[in-house]
C-alpha atoms as a PDB file:
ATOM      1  CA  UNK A   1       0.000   0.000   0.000  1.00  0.00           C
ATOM      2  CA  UNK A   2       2.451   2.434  -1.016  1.00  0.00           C
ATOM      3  CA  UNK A   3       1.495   6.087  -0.287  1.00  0.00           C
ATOM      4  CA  UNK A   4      -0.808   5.115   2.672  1.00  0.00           C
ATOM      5  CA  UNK A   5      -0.117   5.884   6.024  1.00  0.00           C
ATOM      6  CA  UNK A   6      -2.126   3.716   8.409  1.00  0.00           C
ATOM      7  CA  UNK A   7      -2.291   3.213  11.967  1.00  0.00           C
ATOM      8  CA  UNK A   8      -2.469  -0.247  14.070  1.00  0.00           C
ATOM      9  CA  UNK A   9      -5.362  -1.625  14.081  1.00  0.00           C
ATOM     10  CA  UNK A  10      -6.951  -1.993  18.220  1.00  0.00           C
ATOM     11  CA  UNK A  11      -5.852  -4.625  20.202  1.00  0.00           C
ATOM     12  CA  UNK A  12      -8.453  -7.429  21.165  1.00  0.00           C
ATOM     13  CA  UNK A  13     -11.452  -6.869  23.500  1.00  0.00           C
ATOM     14  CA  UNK A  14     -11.166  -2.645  22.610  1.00  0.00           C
ATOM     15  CA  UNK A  15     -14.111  -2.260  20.334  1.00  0.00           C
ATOM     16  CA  UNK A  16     -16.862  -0.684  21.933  1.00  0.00           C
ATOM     17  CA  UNK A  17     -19.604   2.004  20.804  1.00  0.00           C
ATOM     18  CA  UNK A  18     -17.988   5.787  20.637  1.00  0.00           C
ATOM     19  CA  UNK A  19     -14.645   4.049  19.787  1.00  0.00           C
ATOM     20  CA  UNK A  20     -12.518   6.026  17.216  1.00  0.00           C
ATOM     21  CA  UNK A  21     -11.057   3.505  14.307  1.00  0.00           C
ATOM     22  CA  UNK A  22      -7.559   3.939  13.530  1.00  0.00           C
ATOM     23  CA  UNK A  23      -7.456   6.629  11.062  1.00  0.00           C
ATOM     24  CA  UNK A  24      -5.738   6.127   7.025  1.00  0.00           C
ATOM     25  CA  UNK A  25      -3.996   8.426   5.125  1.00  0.00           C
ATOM     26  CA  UNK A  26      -3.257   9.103   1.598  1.00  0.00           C
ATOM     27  CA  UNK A  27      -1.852  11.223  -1.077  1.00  0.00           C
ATOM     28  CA  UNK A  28      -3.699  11.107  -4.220  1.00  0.00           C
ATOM     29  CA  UNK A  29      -1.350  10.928  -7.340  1.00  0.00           C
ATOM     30  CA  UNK A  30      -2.389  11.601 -11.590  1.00  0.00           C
ATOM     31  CA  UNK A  31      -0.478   8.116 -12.105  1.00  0.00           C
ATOM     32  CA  UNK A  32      -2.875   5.881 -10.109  1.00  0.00           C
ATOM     33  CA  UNK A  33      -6.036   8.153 -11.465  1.00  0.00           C
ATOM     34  CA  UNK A  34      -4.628   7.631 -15.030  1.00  0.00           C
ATOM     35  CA  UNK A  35      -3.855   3.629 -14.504  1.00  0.00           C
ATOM     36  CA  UNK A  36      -7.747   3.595 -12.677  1.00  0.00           C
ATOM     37  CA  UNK A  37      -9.573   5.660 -15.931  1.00  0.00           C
ATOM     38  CA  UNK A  38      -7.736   2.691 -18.243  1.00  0.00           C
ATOM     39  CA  UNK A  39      -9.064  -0.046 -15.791  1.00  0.00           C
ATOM     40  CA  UNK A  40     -12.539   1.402 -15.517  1.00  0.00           C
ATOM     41  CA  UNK A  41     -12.387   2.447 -19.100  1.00  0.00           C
ATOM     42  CA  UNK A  42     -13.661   6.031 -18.066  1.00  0.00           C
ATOM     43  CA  UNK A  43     -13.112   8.163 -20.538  1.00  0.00           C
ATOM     44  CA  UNK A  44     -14.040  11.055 -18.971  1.00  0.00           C
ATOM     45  CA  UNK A  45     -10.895  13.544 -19.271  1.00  0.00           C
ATOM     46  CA  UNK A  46     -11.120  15.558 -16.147  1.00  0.00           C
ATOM     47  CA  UNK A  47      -9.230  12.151 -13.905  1.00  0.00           C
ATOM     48  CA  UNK A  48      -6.054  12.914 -16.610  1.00  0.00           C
ATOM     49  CA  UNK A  49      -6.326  15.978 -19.065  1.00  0.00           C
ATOM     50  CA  UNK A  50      -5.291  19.641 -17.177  1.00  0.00           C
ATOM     51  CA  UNK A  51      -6.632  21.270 -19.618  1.00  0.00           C
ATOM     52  CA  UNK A  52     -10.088  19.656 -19.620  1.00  0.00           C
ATOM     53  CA  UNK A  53     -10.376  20.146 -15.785  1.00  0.00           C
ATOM     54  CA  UNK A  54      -9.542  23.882 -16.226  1.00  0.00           C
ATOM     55  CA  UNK A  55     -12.093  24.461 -18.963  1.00  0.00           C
ATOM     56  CA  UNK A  56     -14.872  22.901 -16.654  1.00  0.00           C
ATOM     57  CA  UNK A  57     -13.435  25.715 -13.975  1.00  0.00           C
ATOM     58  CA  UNK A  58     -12.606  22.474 -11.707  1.00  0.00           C
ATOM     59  CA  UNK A  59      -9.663  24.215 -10.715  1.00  0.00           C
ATOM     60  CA  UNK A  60      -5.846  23.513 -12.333  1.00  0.00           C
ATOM     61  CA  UNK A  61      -5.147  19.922 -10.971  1.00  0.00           C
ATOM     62  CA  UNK A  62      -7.122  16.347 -12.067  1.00  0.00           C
ATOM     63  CA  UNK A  63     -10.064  15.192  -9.847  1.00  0.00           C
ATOM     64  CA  UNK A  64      -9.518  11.791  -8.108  1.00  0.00           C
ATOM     65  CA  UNK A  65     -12.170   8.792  -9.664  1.00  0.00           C
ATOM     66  CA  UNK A  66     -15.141   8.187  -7.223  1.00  0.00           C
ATOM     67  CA  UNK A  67     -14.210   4.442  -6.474  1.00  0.00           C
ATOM     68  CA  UNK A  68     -10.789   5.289  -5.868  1.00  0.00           C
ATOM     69  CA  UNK A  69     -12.300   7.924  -2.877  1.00  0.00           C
ATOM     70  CA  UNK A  70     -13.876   4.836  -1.484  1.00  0.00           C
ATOM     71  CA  UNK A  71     -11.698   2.260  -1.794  1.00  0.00           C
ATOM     72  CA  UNK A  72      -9.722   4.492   0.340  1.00  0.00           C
ATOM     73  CA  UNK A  73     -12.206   4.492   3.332  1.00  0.00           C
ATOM     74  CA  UNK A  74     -13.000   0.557   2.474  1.00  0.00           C
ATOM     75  CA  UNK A  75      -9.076  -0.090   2.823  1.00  0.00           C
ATOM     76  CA  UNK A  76      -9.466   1.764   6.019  1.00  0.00           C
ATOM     77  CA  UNK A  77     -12.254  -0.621   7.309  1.00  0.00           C
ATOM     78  CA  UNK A  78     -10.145  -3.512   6.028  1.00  0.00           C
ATOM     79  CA  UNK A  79      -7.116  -2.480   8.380  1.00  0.00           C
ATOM     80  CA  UNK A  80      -9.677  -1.952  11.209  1.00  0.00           C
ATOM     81  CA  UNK A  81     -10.931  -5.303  10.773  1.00  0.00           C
ATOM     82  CA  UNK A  82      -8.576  -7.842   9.428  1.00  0.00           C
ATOM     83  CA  UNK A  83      -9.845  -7.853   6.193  1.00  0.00           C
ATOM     84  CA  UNK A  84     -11.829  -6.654   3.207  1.00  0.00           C
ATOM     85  CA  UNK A  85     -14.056  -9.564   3.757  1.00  0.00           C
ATOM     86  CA  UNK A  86     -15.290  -8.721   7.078  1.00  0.00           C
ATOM     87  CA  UNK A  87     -17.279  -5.902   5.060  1.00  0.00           C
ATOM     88  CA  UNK A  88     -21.106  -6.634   5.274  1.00  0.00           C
ATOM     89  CA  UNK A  89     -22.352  -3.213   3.816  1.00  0.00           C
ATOM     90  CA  UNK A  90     -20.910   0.429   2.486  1.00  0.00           C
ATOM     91  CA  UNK A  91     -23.599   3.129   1.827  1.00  0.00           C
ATOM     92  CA  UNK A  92     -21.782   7.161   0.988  1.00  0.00           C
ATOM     93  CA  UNK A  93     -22.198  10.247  -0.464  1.00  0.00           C
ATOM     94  CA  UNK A  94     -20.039  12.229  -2.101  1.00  0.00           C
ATOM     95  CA  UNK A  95     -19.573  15.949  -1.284  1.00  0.00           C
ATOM     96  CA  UNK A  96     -16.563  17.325  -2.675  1.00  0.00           C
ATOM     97  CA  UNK A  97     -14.127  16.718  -5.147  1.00  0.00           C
ATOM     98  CA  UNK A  98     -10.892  15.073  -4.432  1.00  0.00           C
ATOM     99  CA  UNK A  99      -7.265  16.766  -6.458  1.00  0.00           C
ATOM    100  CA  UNK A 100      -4.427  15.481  -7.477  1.00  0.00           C
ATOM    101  CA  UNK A 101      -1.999  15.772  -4.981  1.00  0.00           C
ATOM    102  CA  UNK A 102      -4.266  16.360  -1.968  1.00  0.00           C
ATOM    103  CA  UNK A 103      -4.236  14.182   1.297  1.00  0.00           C
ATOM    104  CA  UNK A 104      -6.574  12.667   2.166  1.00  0.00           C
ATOM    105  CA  UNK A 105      -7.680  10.904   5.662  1.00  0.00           C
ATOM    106  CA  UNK A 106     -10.219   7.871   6.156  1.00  0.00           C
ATOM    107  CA  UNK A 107     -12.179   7.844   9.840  1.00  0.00           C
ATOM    108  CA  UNK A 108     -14.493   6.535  11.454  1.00  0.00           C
ATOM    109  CA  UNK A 109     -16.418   5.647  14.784  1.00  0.00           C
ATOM    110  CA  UNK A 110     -18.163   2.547  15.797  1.00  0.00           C
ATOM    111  CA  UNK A 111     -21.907   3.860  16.417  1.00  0.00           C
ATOM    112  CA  UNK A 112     -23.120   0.259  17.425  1.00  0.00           C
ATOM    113  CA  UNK A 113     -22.723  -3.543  17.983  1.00  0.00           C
ATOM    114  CA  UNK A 114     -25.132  -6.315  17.464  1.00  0.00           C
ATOM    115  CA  UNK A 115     -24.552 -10.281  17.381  1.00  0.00           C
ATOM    116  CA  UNK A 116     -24.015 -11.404  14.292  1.00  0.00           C
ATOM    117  CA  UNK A 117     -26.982 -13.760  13.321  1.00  0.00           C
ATOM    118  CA  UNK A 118     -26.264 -16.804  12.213  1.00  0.00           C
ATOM    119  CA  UNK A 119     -22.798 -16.373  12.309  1.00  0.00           C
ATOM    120  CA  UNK A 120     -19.858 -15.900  15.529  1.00  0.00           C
ATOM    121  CA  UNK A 121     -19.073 -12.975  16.455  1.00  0.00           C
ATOM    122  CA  UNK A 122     -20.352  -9.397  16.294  1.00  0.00           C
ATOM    123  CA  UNK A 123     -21.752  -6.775  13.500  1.00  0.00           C
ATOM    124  CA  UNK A 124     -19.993  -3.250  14.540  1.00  0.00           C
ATOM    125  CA  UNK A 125     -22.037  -0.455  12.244  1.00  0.00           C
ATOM    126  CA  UNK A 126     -19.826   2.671  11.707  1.00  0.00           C
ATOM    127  CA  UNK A 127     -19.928   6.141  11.116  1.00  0.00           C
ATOM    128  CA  UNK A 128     -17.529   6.953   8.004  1.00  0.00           C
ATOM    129  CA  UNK A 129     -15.758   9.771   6.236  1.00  0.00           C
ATOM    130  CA  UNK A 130     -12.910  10.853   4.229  1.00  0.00           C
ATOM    131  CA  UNK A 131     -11.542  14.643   4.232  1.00  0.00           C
ATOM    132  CA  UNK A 132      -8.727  16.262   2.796  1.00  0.00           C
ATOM    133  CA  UNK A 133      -6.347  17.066   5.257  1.00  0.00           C
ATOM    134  CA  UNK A 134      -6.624  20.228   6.859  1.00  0.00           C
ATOM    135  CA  UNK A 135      -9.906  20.883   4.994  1.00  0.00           C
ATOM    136  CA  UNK A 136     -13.423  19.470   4.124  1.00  0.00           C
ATOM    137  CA  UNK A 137     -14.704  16.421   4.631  1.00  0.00           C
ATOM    138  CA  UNK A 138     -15.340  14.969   0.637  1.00  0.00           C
ATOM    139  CA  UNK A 139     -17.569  11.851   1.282  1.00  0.00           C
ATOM    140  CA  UNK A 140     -19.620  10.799   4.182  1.00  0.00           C
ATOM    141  CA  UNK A 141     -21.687   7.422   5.169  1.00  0.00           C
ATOM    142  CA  UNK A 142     -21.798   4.016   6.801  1.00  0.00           C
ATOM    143  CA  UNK A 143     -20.746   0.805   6.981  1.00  0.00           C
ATOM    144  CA  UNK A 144     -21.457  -2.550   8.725  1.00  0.00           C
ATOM    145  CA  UNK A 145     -18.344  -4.752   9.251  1.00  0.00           C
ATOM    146  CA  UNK A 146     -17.791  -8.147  10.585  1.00  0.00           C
ATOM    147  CA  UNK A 147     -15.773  -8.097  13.956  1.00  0.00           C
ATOM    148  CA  UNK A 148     -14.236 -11.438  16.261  1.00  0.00           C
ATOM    149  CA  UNK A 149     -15.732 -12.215  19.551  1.00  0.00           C
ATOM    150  CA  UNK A 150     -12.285 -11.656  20.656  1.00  0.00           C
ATOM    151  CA  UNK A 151     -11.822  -7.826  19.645  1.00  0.00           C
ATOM    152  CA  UNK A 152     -15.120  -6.430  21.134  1.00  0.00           C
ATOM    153  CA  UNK A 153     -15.110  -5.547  24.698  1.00  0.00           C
ATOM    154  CA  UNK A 154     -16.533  -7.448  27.321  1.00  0.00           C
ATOM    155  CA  UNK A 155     -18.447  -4.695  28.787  1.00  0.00           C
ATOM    156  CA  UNK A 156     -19.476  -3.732  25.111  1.00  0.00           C
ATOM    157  CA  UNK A 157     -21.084  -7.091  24.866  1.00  0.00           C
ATOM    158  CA  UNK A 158     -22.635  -7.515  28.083  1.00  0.00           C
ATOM    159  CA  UNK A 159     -24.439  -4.101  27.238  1.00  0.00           C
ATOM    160  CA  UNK A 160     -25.566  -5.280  23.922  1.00  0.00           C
ATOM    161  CA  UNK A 161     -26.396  -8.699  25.389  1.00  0.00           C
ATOM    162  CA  UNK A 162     -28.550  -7.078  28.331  1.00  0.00           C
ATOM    163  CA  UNK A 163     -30.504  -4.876  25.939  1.00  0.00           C
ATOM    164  CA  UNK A 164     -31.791  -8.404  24.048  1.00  0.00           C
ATOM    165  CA  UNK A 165     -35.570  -8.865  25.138  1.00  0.00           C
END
């Protein structure tokens, strides 16, 4: 994951409802938006072309694809977790536009925890976000992710357990 900056991941028995996850950061680059308009076969000029992003008044640098803005918040979730299977559902909106060259940071904040039915272990729902450093926040949402027995915290599931009618 070159260009990312992530932090560990929480130890076991730490996830709990309010708890912060362990932010990402990264700086966007015209390579990997070039390399990700071939994959997607966008041919929409403003993720490569200067020129084309200036005659839309976009500003002088080229906008960062839409996937690639939430891949970075999914990779995020994937650190937090263990894996980018342990992702059950991912619901955003986007509000800005993301540059060339800007830094961004993935967050987010466990809003709840619920058993898992039909499977171990618990369903931890999450507040999520990515901003430019320093500045605006450029998509917002939620996602559900899978989480061990082992990493939620006792008193987090005795709560959750005690609420069951």
């Amino acid at each position: 994951m070159s260009g990312m900056q992530v932090r560990p991941a929480p130890a076991a028995s730490d996830i709990c409802v309010g708890m912060q996850l362990p932010p990402l950061e990264v700086v966007t680059s015209v390579e990997k938006m070039k390399t990700t308009a071939a994959l997607l076969q966008d041919p929409n000029p403003i993720h490569f072309d200067v020129r084309a992003v200036q005659a839309l008044g976009l500003g002088d640098r080229p906008v960062n694809q839409g996937p690639l803005n939430m891949g970075y918040v999914m990779n995020m979730l994937a650190a937090f977790t263990g894996s980018h299977d342990c992702l059950r559902r991912f619901r955003v909106r986007f509000l800005a536009n993301v540059a060339a060259g800007d830094r961004v940071r993935a967050t987010g904040v466990v809003t709840a925890l619920r058993a898992s039915e039909g499977l171990s272990g618990y369903l931890a729902e999450c507040d999520v976000e990515l901003s430019i450093v320093g500045g605006r926040a450029v998509l917002r949402g939620t996602a559900t992710v899978a989480v061990e027995t082992a990493m939620v915290a006792a008193d987090a599931i005795r709560t959750e357990e005690g609420n069951k009618p």
